[in-house]
Protein backbone atom coordinates (compact mmCIF):
# COMPACT_ATOMS: atom_id res chain seq x y z
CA UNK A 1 0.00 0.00 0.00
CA UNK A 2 1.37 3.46 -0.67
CA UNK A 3 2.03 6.03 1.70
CA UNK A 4 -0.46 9.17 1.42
CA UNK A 5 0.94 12.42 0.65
CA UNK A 6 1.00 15.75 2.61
CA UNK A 7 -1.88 17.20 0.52
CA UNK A 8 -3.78 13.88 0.05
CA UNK A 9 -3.91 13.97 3.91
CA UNK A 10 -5.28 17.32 4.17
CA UNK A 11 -7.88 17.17 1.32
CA UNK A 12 -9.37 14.71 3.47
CA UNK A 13 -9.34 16.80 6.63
CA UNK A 14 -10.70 19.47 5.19
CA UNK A 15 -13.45 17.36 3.22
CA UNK A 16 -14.78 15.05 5.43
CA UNK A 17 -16.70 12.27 4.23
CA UNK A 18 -20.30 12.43 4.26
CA UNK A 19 -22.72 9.48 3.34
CA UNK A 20 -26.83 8.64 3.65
CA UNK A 21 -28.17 6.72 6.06
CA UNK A 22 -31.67 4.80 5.29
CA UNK A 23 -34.32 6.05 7.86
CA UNK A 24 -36.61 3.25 7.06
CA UNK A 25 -38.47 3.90 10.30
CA UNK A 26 -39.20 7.51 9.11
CA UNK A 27 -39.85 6.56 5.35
CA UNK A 28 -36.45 8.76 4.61
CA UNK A 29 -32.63 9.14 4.89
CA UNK A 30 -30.22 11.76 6.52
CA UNK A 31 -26.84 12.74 5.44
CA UNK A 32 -23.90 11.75 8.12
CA UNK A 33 -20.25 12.96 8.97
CA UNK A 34 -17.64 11.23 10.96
CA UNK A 35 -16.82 12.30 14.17
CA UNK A 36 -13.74 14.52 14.64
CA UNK A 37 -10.74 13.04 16.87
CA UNK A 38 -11.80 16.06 19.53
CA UNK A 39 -15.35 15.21 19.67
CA UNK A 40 -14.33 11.86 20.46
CA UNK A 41 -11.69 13.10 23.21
CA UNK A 42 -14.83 15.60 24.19
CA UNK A 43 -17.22 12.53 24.25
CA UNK A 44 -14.63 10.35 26.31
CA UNK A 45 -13.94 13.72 28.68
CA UNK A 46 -17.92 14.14 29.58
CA UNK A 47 -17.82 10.50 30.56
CA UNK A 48 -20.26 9.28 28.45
CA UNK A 49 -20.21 5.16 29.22
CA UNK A 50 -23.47 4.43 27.43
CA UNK A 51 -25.30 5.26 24.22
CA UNK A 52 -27.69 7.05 25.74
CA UNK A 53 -25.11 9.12 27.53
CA UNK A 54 -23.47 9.44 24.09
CA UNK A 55 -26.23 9.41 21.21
CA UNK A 56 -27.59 12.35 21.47
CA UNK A 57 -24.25 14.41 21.04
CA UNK A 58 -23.30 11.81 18.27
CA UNK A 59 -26.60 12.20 16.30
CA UNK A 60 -26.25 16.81 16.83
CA UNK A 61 -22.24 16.42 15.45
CA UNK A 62 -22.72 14.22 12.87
CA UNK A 63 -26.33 14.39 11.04
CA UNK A 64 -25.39 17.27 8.11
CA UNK A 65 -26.35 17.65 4.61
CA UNK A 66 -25.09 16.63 1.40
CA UNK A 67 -22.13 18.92 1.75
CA UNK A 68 -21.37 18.31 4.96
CA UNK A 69 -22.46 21.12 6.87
CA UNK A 70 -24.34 20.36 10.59
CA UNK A 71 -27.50 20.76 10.69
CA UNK A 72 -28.41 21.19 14.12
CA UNK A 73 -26.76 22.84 17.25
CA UNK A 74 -26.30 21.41 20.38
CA UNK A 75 -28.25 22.93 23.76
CA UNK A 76 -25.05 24.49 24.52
CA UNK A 77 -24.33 25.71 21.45
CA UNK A 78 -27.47 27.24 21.27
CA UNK A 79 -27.34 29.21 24.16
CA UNK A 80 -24.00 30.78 22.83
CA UNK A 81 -24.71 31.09 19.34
């Protein structure tokens, strides 16, 4: 396998990858992002231990649109923002 280059690397930071989930349950699809390493380190800070502790965080940071963009804010963010 071949190593990745400098810009390769950062073309894929800077573009993450987004893809459609089926919804079956709600007759429709949203658009997802991966998680960033510091939402990860944020979700592993808070403590969050179960999915419940963690899904509704997960499901604010990573539902987005076709481009990537959130879609929703968080109830701190909201406050702020």
């Amino acid at each position: 396998m071949a190593s990745l280059s400098r810009d390769q690397i950062l073309a894929l930071a800077s573009a993450p990858a987004v893809q459609p989930v089926d919804i079956p349950e709600l007759g429709g699809q949203v658009w997802i992002r991966p998680l960033t390493v510091a939402q990860v380190m944020e979700l592993s800070r808070a403590g969050a231990t179960t999915d419940a502790e963690a899904l509704p965080r997960m499901i604010v940071w990573m539902v987005c649109d076709e481009a990537g963009a959130r879609r929703e804010k968080g109830a701190h963010e909201q406050a702020t923002h």
